[in-house]
Protein backbone atom coordinates (compact mmCIF):
# COMPACT_ATOMS: atom_id res chain seq x y z
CA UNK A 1 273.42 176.42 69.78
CA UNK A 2 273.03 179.97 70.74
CA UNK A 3 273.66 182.72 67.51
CA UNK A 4 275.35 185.47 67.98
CA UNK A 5 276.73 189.03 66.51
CA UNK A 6 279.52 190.73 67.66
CA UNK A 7 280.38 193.86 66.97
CA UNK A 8 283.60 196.04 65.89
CA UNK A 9 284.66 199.04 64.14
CA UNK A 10 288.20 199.39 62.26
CA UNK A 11 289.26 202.74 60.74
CA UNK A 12 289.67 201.26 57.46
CA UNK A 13 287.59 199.20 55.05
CA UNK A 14 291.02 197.55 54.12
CA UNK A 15 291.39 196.39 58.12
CA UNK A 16 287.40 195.76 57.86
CA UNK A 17 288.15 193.41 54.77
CA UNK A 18 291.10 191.64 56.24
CA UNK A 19 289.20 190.74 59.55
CA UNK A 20 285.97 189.41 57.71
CA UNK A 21 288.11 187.24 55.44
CA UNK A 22 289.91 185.74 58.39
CA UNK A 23 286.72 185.15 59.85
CA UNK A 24 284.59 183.66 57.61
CA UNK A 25 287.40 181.85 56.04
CA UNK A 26 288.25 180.40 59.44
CA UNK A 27 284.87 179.36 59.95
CA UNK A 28 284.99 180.97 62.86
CA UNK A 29 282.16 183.17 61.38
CA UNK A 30 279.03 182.32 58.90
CA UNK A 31 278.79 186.03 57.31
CA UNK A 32 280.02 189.36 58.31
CA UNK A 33 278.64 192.61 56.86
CA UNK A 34 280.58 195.97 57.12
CA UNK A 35 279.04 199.15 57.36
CA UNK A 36 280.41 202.63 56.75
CA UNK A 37 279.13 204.76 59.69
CA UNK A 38 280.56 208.25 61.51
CA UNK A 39 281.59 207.56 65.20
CA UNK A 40 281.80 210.20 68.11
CA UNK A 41 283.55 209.34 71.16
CA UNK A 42 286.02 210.55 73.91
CA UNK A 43 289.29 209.34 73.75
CA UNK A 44 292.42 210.75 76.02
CA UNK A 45 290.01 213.19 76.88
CA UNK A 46 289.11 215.20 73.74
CA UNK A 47 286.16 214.72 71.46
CA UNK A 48 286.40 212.73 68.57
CA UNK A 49 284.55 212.36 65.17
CA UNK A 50 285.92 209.58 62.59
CA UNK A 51 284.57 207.49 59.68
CA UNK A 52 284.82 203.82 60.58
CA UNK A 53 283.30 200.71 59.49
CA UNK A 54 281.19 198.77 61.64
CA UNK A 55 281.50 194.67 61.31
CA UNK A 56 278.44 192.44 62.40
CA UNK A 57 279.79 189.28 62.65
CA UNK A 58 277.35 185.98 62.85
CA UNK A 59 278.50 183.51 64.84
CA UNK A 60 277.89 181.21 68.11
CA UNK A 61 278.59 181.80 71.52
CA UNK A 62 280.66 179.01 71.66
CA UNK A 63 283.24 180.83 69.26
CA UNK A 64 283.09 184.35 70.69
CA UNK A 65 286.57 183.80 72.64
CA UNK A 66 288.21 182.37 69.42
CA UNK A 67 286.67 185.38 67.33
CA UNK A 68 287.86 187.85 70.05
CA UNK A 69 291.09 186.54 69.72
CA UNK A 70 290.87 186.85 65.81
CA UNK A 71 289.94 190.33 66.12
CA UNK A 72 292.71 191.57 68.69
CA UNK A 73 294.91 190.01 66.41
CA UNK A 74 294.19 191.52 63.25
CA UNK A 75 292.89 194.84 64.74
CA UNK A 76 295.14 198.18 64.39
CA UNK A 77 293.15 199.77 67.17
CA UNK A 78 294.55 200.19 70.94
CA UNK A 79 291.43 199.25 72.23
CA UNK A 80 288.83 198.09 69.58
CA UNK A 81 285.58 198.10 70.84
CA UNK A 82 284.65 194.53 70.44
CA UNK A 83 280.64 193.26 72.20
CA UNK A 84 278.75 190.45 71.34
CA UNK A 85 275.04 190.51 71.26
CA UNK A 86 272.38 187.82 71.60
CA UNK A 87 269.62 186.86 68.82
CA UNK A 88 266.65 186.47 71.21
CA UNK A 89 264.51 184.91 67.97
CA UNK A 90 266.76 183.68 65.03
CA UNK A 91 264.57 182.13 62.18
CA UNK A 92 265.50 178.37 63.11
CA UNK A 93 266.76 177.59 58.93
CA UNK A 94 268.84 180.83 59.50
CA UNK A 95 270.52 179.80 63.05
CA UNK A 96 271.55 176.19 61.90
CA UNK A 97 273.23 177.41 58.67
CA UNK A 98 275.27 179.71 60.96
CA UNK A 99 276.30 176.63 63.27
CA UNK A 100 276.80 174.49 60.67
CA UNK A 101 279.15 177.27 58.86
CA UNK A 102 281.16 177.31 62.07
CA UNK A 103 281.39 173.97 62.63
C-alpha cells in the first residue's frame, strides 16, 4: 500500500479543523497536522500575502480521490490548492498503521 500526504491550505484554522475532523473521522485519513504559515501568490492578477494553515494529511493513494472529494467539499476556497505527495521511505510500523487507519 503506497502512503501518502496531500497537501492544502484553508484561510481559517476553523475550516482547517473542520476538514481534519472529517478526515480522520472518516478514516479516510490516519493523522493530519495543521500548520500556521504566510502564503504569497498571484491571484486575478495582483500580489497576494495571507495567513493560512497548511494541512498534511496521511493517507494512501488508494484514497486520494475520496479525500479530494472531502476537501472540495468542505473547502471555502475557489480553487484550493490540493497535491498529493509520495513517501519514497516510510518506516514500515509507521506505513501499516496509516493503512490500517484507513481501512
Amino acid at each position: 500500500m503506497d502512503i501518502i500526504a496531500v497537501l492544502t491550505t484553508t484561510d481559517s484554522v476553523e475550516e482547517a479543523r473542520a476538514i481534519s475532523e472529517s478526515l480522520v473521522e472518516g478514516s479516510l485519513a490516519a493523522c493530519v497536522q495543521v500548520s500556521s504559515i504566510e502564503s504569497f501568490y498571484t491571484w486575478k492578477g495582483a500580489m497576494q500575502n495571507d495567513q493560512e494553515y497548511r494541512l498534511l494529511i496521511k493517507t494512501t493513494r488508494e484514497r486520494y480521490d475520496e479525500v479530494q472529494s472531502a476537501i472540495l467539499e468542505l473547502h471555502s476556497y475557489d480553487l484550493p490548492a490540493i497535491v498529493a505527495v509520495e513517501f519514497s521511505n516510510a518506516y514500515a510500523l509507521f506505513a501499516d498503521w496509516v493503512a490500517e487507519s484507513v481501512e
